[in-house]
Protein backbone atom coordinates (compact mmCIF):
# COMPACT_ATOMS: atom_id res chain seq x y z
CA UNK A 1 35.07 91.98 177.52
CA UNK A 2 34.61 90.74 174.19
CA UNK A 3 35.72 87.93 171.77
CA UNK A 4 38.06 88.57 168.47
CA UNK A 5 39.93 86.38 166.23
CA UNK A 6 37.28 83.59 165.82
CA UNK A 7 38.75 80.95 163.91
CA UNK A 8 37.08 78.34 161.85
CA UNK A 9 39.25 75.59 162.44
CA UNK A 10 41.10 76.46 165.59
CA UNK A 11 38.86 76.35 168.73
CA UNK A 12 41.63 77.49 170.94
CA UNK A 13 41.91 80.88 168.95
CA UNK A 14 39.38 83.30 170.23
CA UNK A 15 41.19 85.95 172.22
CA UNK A 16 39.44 88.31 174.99
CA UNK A 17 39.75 92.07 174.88
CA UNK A 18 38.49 94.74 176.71
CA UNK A 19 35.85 96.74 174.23
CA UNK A 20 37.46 100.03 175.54
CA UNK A 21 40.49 98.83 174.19
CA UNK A 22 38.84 97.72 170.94
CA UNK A 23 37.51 100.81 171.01
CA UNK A 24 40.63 102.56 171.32
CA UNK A 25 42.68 101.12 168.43
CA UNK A 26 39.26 101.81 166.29
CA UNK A 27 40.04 105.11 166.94
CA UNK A 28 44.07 105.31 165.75
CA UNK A 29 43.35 104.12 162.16
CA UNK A 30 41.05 104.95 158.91
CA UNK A 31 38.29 103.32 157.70
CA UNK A 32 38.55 101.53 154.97
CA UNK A 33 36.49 98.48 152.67
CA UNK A 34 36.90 95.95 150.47
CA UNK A 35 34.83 94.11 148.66
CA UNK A 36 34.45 90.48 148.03
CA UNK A 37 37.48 88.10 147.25
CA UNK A 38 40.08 90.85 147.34
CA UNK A 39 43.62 90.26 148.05
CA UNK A 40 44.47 93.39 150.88
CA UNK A 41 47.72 92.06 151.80
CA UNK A 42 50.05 90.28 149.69
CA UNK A 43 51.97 87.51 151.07
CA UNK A 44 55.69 88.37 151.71
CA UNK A 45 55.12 92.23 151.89
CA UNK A 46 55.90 94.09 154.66
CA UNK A 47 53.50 94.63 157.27
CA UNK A 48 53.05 98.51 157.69
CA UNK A 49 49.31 98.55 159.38
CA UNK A 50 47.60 96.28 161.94
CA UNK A 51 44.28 96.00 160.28
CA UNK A 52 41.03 95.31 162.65
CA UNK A 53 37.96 93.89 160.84
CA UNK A 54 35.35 95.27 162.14
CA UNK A 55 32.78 93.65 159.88
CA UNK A 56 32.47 90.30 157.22
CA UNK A 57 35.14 87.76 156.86
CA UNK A 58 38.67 86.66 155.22
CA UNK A 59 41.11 84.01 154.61
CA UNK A 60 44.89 83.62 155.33
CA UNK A 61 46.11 81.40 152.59
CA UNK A 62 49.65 80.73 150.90
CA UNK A 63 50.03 80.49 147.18
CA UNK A 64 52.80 78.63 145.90
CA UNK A 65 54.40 78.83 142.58
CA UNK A 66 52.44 76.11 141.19
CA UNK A 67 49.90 78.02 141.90
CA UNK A 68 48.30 75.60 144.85
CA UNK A 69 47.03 77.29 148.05
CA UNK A 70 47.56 76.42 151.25
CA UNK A 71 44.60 77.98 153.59
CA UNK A 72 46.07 78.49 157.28
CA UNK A 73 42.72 80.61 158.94
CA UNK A 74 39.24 81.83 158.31
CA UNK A 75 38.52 84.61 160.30
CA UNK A 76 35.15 86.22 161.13
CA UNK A 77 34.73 89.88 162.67
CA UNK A 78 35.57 91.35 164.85
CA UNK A 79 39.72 90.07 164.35
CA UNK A 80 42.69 91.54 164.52
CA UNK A 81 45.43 91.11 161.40
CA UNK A 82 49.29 91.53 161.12
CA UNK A 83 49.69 91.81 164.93
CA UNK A 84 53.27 89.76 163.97
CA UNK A 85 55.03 92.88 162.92
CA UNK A 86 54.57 93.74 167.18
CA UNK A 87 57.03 91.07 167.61
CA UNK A 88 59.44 90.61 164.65
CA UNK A 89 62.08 93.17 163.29
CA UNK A 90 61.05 93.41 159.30
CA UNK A 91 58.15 91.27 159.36
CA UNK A 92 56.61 90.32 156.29
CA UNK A 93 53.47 89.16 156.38
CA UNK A 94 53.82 85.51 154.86
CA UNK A 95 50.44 84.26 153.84
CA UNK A 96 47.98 86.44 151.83
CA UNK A 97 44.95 87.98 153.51
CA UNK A 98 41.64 87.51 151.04
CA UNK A 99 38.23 88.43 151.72
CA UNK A 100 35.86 85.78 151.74
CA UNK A 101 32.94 88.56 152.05
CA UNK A 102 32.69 92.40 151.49
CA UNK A 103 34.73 93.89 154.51
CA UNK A 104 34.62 96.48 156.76
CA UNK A 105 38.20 97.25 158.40
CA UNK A 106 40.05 100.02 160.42
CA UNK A 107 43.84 100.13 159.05
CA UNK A 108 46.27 101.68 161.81
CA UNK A 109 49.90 102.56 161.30
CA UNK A 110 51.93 99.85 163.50
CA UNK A 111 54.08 102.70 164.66
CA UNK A 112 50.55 103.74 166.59
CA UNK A 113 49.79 100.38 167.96
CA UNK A 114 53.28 100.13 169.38
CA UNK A 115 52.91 103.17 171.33
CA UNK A 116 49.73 102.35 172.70
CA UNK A 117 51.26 98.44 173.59
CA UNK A 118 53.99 100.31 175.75
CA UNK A 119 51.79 102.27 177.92
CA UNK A 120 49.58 99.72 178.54
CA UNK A 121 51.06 95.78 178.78
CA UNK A 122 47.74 94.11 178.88
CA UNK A 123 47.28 95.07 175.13
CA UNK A 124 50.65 93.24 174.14
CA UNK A 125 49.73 90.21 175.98
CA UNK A 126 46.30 90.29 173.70
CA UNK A 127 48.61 90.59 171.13
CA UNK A 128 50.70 87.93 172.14
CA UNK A 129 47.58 85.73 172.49
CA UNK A 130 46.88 85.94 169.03
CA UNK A 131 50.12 85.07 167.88
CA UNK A 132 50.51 82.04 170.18
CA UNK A 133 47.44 81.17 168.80
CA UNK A 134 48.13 81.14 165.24
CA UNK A 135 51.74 79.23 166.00
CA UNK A 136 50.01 76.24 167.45
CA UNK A 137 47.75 76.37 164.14
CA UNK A 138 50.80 75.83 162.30
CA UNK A 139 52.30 73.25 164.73
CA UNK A 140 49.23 71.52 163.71
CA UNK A 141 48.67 71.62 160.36
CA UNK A 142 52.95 70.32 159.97
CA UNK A 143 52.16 67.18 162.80
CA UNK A 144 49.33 66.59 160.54
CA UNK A 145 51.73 66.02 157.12
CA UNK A 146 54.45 63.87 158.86
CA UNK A 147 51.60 61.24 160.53
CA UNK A 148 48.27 60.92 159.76
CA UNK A 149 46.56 59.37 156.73
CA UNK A 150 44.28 61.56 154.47
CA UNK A 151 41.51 60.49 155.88
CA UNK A 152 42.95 61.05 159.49
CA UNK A 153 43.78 64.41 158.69
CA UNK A 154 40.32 64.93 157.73
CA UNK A 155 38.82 64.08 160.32
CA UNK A 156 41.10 66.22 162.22
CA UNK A 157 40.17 69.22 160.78
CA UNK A 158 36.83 68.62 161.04
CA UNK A 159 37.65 67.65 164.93
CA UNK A 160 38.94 71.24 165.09
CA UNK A 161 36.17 72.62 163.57
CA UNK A 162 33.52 71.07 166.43
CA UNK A 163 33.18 74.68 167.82
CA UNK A 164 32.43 76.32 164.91
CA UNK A 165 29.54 79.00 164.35
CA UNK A 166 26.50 76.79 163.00
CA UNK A 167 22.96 77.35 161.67
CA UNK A 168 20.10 76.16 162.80
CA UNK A 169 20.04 72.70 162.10
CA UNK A 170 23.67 72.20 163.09
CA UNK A 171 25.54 72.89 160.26
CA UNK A 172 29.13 74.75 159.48
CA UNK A 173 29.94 76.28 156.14
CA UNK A 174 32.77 75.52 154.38
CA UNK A 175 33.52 74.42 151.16
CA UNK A 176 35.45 71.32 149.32
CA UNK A 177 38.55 73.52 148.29
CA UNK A 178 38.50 75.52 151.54
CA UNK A 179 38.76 72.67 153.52
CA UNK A 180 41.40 70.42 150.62
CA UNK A 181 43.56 73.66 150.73
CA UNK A 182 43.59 73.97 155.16
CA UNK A 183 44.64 70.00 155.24
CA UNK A 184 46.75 70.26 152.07
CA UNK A 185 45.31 67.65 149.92
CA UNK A 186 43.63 67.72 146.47
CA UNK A 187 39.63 68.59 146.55
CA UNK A 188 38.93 65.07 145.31
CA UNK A 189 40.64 63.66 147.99
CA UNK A 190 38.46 65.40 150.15
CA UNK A 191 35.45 64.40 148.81
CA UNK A 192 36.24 61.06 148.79
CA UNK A 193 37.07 61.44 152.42
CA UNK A 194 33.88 63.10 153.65
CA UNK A 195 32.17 60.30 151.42
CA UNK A 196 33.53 57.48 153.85
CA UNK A 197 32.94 60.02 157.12
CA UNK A 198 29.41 59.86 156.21
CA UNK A 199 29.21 56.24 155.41
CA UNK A 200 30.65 55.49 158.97
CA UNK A 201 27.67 58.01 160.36
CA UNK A 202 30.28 60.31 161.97
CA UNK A 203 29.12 63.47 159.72
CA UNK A 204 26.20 64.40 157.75
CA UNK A 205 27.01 66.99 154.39
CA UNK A 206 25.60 68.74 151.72
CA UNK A 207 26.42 71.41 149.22
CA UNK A 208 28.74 73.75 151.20
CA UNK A 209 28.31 72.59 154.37
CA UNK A 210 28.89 69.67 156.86
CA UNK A 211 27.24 68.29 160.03
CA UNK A 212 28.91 66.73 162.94
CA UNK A 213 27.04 63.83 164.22
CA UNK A 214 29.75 61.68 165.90
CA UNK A 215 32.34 64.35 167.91
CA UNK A 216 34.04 61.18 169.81
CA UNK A 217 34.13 58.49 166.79
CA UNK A 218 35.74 61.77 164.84
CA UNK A 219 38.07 61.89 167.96
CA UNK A 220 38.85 58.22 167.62
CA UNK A 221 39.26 58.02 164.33
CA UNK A 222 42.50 60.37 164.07
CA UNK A 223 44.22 58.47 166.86
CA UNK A 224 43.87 54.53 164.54
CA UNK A 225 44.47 53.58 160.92
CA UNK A 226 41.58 52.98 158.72
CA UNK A 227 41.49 52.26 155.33
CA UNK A 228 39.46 54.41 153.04
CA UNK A 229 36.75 52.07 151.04
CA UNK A 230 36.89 51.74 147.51
């Protein structure tokens, strides 16, 4: 078995799959790459090809006519993309899928991937995983808006983000604007958030990256009120 979609800030999100299967869908698509901060699926399009990312990392965000983002997932390799269109007449793909890093993906015609789901059920429930998966995401992200503070929702992301992939010291990477646009608050706000987080010794951070040192006072923290300092 292996693990795909590996989510930054959704620990519940990695999915199992047998590699044969991996393997499998590998082989009903093309190749194809992209490089760095590349836009390969615009957001309200049509989905016509399940895309697996076989190497590097991208971003699900939402752009709105102001021109704000609102980031929804950071995936790392090896993930699966526009599995939705399995489940939905006419999907259209809502956010838009950017690459963080230069890519490596297999694109397969979702016509393909739907035969191969109805000879074989275990592949739809992966499927199915995913999307369950990337519901509760949004279930979360809309509890956090209606009511926690700023500096609640901060720390809830961060809570989420307890699992993630760190180097050797500890750390995750993520920046300022990543994380403003996932909670959907300005970057300053953010700042000024982590600022406090560290002054109450719950996380350490530096340029592009933070630290978890206090998992339960995070924990804590989202379930009271508390003031930011001035």
């Amino acid at each position: 078995m292996m693990t795909i979609n590996y989510d930054k800030f959704n620990y519940f999100s990695p999915v199992s799959i047998d590699e044969k299967v991996w393997n499998e869908l590998l082989g009903l698509g093309h190749l194809k790459s992209f490089a760095e901060n590349t836009q390969i699926f615009s957001q309200n399009q049509p989905v016509k090809n399940l895309v697996c990312l076989k190497k590097g990392t991208v971003k699900t965000v939402h752009i709105y006519p102001n021109g704000n983002e609102r980031l929804f997932e950071i995936l790392d390799a090896p993930s699966i993309i526009g599995h939705e269109a399995l489940f939905f007449t006419d999907t259209v793909l809502n956010p838009n899928i950017i690459t963080v890093t230069p890519i490596e993906t297999v694109m397969i015609p979702i016509y393909k991937v739907e035969e191969l789901c109805k000879n074989d059920t275990n592949i739809l429930l992966s499927f199915y995983k995913i999307l369950r998966n990337s519901l509760f995401l949004s279930r979360i992200q809309s509890a956090g808006v209606m009511y926690m503070s700023l500096l609640q929702r901060t720390a809830f992301a961060l809570q989420l983000m307890c699992f993630s992939k760190t180097d050797e010291k500890g750390y995750f990477y993520i920046t300022h604007q990543d994380l403003a646009n996932f909670i959907g608050i300005s970057r300053a706000n953010v700042t000024i958030c982590l600022t406090q987080l560290a002054k109450m010794k719950f996380i350490d951070k530096k340029r592009g990256k933070i630290k978890i040192l206090n998992l339960p006072g995070i924990i804590n923290l989202v379930g009271r009120s508390v003031e930011i300092d001035n």
